[in-house]
Structures are given as structure tokens and as C-alpha cells.
N, C-alpha and C. Protein backbone atom coordinates (compact mmCIF):
# COMPACT_ATOMS: atom_id res chain seq x y z
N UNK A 1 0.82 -1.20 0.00
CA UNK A 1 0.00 0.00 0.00
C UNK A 1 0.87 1.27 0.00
N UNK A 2 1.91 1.24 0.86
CA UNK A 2 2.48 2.45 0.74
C UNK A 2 3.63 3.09 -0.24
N UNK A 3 3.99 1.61 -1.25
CA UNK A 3 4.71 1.47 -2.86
C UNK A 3 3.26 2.37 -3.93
N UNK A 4 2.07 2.35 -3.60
CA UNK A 4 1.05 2.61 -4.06
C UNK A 4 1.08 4.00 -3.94
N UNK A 5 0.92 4.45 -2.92
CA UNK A 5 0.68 6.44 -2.35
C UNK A 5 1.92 6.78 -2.50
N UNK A 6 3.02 5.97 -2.46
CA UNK A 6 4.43 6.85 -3.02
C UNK A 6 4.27 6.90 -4.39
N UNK A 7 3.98 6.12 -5.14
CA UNK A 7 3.89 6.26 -6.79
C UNK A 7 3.27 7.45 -7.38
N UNK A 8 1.71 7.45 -6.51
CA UNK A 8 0.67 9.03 -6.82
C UNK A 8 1.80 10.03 -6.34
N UNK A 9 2.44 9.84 -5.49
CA UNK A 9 2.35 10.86 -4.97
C UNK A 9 4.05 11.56 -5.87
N UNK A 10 4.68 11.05 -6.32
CA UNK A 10 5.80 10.52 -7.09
C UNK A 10 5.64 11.41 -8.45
N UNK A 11 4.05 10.75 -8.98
CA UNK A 11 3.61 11.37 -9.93
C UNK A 11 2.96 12.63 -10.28
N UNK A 12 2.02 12.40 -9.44
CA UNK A 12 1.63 13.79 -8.69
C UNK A 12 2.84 15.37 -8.86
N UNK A 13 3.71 14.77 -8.28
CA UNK A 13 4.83 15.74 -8.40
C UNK A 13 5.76 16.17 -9.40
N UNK A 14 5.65 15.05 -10.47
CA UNK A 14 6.57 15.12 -11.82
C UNK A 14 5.21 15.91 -12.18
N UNK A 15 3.84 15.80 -12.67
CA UNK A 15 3.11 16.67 -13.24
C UNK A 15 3.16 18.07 -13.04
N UNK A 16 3.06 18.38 -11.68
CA UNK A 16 3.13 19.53 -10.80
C UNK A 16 4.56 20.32 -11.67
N UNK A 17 5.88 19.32 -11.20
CA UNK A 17 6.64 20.10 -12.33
C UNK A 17 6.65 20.44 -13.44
N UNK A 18 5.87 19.09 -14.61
CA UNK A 18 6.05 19.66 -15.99
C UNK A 18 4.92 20.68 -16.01
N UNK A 19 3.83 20.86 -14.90
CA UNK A 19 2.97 22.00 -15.78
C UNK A 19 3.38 23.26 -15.59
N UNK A 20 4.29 23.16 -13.94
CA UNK A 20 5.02 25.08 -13.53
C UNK A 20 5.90 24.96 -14.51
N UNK A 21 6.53 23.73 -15.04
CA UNK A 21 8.02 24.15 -16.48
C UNK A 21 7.60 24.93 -17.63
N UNK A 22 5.81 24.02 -18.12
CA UNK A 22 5.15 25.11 -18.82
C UNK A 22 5.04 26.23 -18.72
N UNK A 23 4.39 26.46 -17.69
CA UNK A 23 3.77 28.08 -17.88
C UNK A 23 4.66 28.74 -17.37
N UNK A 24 5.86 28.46 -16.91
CA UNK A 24 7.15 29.27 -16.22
C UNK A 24 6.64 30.21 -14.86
N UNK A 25 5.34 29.56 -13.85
CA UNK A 25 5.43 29.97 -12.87
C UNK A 25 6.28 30.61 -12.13
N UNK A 26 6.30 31.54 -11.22
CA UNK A 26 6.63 32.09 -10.46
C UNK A 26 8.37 32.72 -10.58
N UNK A 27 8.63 33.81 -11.71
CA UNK A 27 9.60 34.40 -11.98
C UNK A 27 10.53 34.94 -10.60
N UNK A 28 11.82 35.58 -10.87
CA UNK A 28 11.68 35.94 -9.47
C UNK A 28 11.40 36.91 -8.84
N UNK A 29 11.37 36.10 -6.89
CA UNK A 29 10.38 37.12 -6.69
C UNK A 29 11.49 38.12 -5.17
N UNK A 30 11.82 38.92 -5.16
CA UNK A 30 12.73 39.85 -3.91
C UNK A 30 11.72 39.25 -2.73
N UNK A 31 12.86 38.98 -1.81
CA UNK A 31 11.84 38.66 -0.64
C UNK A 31 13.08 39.33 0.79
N UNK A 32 14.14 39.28 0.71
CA UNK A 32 15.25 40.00 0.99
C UNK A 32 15.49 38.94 2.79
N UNK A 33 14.76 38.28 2.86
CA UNK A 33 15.53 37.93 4.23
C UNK A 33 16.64 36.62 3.98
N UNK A 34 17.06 36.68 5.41
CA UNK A 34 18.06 36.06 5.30
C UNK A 34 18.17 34.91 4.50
N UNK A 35 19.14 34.01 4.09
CA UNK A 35 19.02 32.52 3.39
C UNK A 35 19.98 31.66 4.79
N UNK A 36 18.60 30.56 4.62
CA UNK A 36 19.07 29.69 5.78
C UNK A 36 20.13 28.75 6.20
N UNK A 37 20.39 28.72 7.30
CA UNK A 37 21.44 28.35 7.55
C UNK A 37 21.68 26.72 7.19
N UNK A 38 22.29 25.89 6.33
CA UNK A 38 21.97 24.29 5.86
C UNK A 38 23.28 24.09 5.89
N UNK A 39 23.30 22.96 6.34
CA UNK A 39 25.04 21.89 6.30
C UNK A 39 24.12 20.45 5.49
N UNK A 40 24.82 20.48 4.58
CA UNK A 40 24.36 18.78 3.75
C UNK A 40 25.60 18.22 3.14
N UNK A 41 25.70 16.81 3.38
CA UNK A 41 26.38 16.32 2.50
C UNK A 41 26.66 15.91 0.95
N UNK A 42 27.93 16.18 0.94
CA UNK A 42 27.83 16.42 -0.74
C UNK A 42 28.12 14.97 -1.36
N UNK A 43 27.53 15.08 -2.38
CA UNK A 43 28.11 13.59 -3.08
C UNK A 43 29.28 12.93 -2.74
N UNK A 44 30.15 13.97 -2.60
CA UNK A 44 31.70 13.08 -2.08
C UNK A 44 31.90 12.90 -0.40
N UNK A 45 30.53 12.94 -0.10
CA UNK A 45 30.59 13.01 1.59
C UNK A 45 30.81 13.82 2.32
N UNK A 46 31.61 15.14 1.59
CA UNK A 46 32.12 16.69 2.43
C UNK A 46 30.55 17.55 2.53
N UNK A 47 31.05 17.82 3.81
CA UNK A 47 29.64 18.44 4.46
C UNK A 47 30.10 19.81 3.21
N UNK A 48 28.86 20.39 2.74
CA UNK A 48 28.73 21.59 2.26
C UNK A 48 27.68 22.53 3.33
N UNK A 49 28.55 23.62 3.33
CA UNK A 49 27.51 24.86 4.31
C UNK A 49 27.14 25.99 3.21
N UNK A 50 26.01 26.57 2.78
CA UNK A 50 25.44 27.65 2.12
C UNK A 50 26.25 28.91 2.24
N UNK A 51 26.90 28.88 3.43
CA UNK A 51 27.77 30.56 4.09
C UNK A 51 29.19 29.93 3.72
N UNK A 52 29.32 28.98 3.51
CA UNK A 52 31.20 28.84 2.70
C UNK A 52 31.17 29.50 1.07
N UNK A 53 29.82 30.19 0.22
CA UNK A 53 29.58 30.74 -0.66
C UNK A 53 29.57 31.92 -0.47
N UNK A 54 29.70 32.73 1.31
CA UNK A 54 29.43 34.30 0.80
C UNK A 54 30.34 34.77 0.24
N UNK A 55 29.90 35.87 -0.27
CA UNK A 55 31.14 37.20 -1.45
C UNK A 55 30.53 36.56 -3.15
N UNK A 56 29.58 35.35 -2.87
CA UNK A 56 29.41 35.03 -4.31
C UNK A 56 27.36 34.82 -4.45
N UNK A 57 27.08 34.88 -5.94
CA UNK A 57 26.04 34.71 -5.90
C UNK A 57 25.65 33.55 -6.45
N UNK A 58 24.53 33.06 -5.95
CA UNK A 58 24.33 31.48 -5.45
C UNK A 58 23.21 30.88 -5.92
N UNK A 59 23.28 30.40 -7.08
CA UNK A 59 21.62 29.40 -7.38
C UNK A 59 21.61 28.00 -7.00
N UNK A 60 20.62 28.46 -5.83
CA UNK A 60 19.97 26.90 -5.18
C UNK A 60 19.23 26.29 -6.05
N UNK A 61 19.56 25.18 -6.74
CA UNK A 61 18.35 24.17 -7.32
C UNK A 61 18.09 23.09 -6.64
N UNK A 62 16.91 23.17 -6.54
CA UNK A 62 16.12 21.84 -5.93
C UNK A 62 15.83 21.27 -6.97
N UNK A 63 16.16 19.68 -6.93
CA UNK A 63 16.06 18.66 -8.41
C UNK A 63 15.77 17.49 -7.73
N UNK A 64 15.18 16.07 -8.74
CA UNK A 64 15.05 15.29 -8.25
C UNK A 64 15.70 14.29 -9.44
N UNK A 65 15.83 12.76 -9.06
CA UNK A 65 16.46 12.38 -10.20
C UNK A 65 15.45 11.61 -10.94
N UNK A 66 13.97 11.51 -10.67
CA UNK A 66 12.95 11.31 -12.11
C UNK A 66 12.51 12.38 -12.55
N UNK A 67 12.54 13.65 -11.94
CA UNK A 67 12.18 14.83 -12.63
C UNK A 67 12.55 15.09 -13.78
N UNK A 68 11.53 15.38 -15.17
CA UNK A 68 12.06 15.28 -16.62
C UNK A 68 12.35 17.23 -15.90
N UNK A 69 11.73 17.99 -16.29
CA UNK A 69 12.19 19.26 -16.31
C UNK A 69 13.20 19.65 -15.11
N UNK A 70 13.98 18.97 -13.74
CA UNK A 70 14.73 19.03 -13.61
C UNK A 70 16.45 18.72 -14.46
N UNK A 71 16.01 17.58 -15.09
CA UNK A 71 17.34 16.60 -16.15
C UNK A 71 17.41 18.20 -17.43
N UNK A 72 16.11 18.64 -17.65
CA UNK A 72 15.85 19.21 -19.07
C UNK A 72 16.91 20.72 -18.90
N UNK A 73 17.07 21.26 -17.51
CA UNK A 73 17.84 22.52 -16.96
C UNK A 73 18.93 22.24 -16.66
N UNK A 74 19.43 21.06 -16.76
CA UNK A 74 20.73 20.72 -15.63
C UNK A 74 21.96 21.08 -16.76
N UNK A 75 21.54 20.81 -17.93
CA UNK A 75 22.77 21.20 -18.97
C UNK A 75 22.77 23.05 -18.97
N UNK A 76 21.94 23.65 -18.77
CA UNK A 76 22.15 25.00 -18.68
C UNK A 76 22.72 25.35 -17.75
N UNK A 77 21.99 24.66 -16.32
CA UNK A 77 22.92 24.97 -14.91
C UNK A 77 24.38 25.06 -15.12
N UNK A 78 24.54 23.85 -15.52
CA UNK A 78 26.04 23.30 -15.62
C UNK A 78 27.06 24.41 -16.42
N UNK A 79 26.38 24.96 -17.49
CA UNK A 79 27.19 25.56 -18.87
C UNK A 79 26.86 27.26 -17.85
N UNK A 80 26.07 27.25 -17.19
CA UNK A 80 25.74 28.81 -16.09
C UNK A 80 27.36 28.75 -15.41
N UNK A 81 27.29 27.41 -14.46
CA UNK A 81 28.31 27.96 -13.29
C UNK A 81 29.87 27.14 -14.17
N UNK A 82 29.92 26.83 -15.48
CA UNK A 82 31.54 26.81 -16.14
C UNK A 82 31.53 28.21 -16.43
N UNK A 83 30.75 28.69 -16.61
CA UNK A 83 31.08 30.44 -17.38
C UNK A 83 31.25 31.42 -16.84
N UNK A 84 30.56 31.40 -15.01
CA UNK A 84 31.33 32.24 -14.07
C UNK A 84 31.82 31.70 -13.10
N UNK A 85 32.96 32.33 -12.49
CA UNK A 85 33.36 32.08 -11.63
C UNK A 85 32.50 32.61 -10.30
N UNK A 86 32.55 34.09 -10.34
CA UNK A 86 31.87 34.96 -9.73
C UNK A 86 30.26 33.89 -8.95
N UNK A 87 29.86 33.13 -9.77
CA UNK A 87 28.45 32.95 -9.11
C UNK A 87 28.93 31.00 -8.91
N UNK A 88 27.86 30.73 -8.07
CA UNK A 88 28.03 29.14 -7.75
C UNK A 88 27.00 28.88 -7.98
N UNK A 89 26.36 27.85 -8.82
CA UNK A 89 25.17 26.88 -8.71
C UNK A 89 25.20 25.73 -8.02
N UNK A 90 24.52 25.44 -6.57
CA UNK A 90 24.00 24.61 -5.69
C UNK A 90 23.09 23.42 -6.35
N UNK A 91 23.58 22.12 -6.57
CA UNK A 91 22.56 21.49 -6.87
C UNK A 91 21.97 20.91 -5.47
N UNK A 92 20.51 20.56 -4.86
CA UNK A 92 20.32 20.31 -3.90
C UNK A 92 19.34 18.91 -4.28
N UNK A 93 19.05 17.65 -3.96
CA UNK A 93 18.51 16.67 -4.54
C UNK A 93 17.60 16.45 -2.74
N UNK A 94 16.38 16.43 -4.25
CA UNK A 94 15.31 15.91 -2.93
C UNK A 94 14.53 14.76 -3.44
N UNK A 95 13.74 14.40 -2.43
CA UNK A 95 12.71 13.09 -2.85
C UNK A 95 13.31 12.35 -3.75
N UNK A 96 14.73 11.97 -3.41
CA UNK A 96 15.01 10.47 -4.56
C UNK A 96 15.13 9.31 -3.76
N UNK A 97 14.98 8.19 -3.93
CA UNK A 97 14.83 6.65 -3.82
C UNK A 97 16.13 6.53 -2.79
N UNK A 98 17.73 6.90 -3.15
CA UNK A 98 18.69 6.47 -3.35
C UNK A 98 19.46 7.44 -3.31
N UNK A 99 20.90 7.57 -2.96
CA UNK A 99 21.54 8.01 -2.90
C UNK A 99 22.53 8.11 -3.92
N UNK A 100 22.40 6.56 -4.76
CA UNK A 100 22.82 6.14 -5.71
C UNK A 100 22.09 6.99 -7.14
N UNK A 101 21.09 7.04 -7.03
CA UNK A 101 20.01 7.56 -8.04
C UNK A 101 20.64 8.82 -8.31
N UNK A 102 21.25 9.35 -7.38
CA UNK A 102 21.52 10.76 -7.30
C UNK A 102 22.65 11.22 -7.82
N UNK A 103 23.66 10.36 -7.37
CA UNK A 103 25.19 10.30 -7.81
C UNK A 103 25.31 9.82 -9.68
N UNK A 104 24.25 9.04 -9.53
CA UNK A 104 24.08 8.10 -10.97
C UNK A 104 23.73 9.35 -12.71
N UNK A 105 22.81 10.04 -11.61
CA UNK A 105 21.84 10.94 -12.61
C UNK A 105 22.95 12.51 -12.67
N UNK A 106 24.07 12.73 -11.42
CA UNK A 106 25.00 13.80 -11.57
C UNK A 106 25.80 13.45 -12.62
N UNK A 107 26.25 11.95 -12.76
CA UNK A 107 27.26 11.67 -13.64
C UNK A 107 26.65 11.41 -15.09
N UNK A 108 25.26 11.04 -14.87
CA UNK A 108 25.43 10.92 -16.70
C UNK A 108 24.95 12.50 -16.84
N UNK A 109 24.60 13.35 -16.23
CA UNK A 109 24.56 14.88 -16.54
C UNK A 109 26.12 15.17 -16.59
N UNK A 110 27.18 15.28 -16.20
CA UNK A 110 28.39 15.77 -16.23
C UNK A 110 28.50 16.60 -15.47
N UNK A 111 27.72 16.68 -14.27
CA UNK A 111 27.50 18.38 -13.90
C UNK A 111 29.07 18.19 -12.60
N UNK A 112 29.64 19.54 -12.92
CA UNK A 112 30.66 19.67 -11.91
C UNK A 112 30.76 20.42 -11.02
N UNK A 113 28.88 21.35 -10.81
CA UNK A 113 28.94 22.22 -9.95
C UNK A 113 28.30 21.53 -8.43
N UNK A 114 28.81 21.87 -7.51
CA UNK A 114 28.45 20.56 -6.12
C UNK A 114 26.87 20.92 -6.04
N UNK A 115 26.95 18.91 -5.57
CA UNK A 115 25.59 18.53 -5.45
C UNK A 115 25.49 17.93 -4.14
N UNK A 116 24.22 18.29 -3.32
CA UNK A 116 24.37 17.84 -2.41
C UNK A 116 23.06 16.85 -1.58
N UNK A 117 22.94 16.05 -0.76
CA UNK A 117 21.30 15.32 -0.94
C UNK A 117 20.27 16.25 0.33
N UNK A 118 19.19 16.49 -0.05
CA UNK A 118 18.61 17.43 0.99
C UNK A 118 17.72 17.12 1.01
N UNK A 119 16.60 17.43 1.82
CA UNK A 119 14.92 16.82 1.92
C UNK A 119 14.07 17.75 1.71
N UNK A 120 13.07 17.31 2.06
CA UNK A 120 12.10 18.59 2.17
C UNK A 120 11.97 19.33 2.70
N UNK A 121 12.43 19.21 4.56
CA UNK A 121 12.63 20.13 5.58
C UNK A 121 13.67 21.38 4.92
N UNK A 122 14.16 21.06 4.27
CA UNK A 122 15.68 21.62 3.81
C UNK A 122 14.85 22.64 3.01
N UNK A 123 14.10 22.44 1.77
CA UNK A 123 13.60 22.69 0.94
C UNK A 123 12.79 23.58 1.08
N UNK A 124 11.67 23.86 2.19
CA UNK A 124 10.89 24.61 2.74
C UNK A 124 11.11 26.02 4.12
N UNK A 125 12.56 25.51 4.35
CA UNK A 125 13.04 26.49 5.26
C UNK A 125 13.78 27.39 4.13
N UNK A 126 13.68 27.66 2.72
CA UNK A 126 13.81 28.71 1.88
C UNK A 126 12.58 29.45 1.60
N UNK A 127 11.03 28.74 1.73
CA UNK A 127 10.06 29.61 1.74
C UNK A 127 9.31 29.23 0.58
N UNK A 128 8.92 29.85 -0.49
CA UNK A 128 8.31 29.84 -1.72
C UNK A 128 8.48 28.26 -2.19
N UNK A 129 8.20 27.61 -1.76
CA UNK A 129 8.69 26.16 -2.93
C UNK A 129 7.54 25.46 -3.38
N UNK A 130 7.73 25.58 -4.49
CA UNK A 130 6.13 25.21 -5.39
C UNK A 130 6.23 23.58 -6.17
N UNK A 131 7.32 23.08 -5.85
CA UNK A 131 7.74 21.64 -6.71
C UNK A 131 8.81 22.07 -7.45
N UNK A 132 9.27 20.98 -8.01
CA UNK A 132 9.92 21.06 -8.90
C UNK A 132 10.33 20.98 -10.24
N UNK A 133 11.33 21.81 -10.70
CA UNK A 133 12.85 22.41 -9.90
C UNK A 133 12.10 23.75 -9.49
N UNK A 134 12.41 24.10 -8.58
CA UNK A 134 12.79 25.25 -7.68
C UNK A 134 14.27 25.79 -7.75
N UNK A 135 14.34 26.95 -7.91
CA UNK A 135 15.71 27.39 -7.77
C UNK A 135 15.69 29.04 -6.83
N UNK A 136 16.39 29.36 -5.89
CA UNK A 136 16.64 30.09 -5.48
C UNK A 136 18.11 30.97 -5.58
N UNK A 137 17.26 32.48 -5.54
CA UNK A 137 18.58 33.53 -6.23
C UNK A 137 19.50 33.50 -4.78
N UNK A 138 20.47 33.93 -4.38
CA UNK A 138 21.04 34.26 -2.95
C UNK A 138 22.30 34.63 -3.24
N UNK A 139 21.94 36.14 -2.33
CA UNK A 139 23.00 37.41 -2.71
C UNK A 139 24.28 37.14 -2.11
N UNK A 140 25.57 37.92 -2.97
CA UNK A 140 26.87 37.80 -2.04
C UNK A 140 26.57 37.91 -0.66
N UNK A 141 25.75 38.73 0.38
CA UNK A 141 25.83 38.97 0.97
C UNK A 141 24.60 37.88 1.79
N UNK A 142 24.41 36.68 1.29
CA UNK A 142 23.58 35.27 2.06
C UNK A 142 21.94 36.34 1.84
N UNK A 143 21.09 36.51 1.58
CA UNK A 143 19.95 37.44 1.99
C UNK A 143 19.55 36.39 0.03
N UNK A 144 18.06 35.67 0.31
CA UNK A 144 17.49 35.79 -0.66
C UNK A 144 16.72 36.60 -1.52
N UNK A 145 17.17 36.80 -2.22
CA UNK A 145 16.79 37.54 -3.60
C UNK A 145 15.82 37.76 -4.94
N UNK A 146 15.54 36.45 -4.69
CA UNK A 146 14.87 35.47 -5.63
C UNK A 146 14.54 34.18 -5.99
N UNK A 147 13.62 33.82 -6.10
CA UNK A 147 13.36 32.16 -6.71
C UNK A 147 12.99 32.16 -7.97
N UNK A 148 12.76 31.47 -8.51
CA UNK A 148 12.07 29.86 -9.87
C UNK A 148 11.83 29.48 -9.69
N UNK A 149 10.61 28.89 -9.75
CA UNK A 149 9.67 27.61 -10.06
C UNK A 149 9.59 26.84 -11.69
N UNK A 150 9.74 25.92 -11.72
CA UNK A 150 10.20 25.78 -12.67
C UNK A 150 11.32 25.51 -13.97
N UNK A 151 11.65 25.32 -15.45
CA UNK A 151 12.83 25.33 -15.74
C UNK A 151 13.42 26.49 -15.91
N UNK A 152 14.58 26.62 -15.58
CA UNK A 152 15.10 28.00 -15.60
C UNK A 152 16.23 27.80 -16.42
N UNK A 153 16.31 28.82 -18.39
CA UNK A 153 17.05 28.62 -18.89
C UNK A 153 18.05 29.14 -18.82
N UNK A 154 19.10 29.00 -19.61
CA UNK A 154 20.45 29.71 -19.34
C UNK A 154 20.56 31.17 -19.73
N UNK A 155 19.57 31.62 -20.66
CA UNK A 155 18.99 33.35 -21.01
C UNK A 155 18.81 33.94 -19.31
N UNK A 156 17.54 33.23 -19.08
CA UNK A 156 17.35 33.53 -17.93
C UNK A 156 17.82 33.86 -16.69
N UNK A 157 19.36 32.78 -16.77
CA UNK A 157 20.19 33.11 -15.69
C UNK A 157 20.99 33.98 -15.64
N UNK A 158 21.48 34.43 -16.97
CA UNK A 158 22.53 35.52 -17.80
C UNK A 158 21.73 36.98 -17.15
N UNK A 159 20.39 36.66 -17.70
CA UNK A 159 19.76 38.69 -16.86
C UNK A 159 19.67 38.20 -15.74
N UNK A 160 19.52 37.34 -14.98
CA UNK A 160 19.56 37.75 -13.63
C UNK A 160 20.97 38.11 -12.76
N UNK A 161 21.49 37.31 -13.71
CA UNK A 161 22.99 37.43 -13.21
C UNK A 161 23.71 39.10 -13.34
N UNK A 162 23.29 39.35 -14.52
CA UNK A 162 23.43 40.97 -15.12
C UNK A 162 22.70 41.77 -14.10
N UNK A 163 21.56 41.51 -13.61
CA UNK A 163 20.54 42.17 -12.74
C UNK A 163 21.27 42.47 -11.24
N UNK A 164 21.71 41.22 -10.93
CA UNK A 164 22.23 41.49 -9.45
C UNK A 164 23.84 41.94 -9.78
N UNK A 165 24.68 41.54 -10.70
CA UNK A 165 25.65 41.74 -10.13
C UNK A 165 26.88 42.57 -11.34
N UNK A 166 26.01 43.16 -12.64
CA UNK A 166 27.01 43.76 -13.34
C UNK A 166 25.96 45.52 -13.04
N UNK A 167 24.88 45.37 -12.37
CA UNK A 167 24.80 46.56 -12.48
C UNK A 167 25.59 47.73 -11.10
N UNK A 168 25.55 48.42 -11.48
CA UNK A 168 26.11 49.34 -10.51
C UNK A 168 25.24 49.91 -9.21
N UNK A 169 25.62 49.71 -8.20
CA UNK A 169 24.30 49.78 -7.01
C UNK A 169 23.86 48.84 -6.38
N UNK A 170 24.22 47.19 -7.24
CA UNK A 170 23.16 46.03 -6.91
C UNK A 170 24.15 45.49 -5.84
């Protein structure tokens, strides 16, 4: 029975994502408080902390490894954080089976920006989280900035990136 309500509920949630990937729900949105304090382990077992990133700007993605519109962003993520240095992309993996699933689905993506396994508690102490991918903006200075719901392309990340951190003032 409970292989049964994990499946709906499994599914439930891949829909939820492909329909916010559609309509590109929830652009971002300034919300300015702090970004929370998280220690998770990273694929290679090294604890990662969110505040070993300040002085840089920081996209949190929340992904899962059956999520099609998580897999569908991960090549943009990836080609986002080879092209600056200046910013870090966080991969954060929730609701997967396995630990293996996770490590499995980083490597046939190629992605070399750290990934780390997180839950839902994790996921919801950022605030706005509508399914997934979720991605959250977070300023040099740790203070969120912004989220995504949804896939977020590599256009997309370029003006935001321009937005917070080539303009003068930001």
C-alpha cells in the first residue's frame, strides 16, 4: 500500500513540475531575508555549508532524479556555473529513492557544480517552494533575492545574473 501512495504521490509531483516548467510559474520574486542556515552532504561526503559561498552569488536548485524538467535545466545549470566564476550553482537533490540515483543521474549529466542530498525540511526552510525544480537567487551577501519555479534557462540566468551583479548599485 504504501509502494502505491508513493507512486501518486511521485507522480503527482513530476506533473506539478512539468505544468510550472510550462507556464514558467513564479519568476523571481525579492523577498530579501536572510538565506538559511543548511550543512548537507555532498556527493563526495564533504559536508557543504550555504555561508562557505558568501562574497558570491548562489543558485539553489532543488532537483530530483525522475524529474524530466529538472534533467531538461541541468545542462544549462552546468554551462551557467563553467562560465562564471563569480556565481556558484548549488545542486540540492530531494525526494530520490537512493543516494545512488543521485550520484548516478550527476554523472550521466556531467554536472561539476556541487551537489548535495537534501529533503524537504531543507527545501521549505527557503520559503516559496512550489515543486519542482525550484531554484533560489542568494546574494553575495547570504539574503534571498529570488526564486524559480520551474525550468530556468540559461537566457534567464545571464539577466539575472546581469541584474544582481554587473549593475552598478546592486
Amino acid at each position: 500500500m504504501t509502494n502505491s501512495r508513493s507512486t501518486r504521490v511521485g507522480t503527482a509531483l513530476i506533473l506539478l513540475g512539468l505544468i510550472v516548467g510550462l507556464v514558467g510559474i513564479g519568476a523571481w520574486a525579492a523577498s530579501g531575508s536572510q538565506a538559511p542556515r543548511i550543512a548537507l552532504k555532498s556527493l563526495s561526503g564533504k559536508t557543504l555549508h550555504l555561508s562557505d559561498y558568501r562574497g558570491k552569488l548562489v543558485l539553489v536548485n532543488f532537483w530530483a532524479p525522475w524529474c524530466p524538467p529538472c534533467r531538461q535545466e541541468m545542462p544549462d545549470l552546468e554551462a551557467f556555473h563553467e562560465a562564471h566564476k563569480d556565481t556558484v550553482v548549488l545542486g540540492l537533490a530531494v525526494s530520490y529513492r537512493s543516494k545512488g540515483n543521485v550520484a548516478n543521474m550527476a554523472d550521466m549529466m556531467n554536472l561539476t557544480y556541487p551537489v548535495a542530498y537534501a529533503d524537504q525540511q531543507t527545501a521549505d526552510r527557503f520559503g516559496d517552494f512550489r515543486g519542482l525544480p525550484t531554484t533560489f537567487l542568494i546574494s553575495p551577501q547570504g539574503r534571498i533575492i529570488g526564486h524559480h519555479s520551474g525550468v530556468l534557462t540559461r537566457t534567464r540566468m545571464e539577466s539575472y545574473r546581469k541584474k544582481y551583479l554587473d549593475q552598478p548599485g546592486s
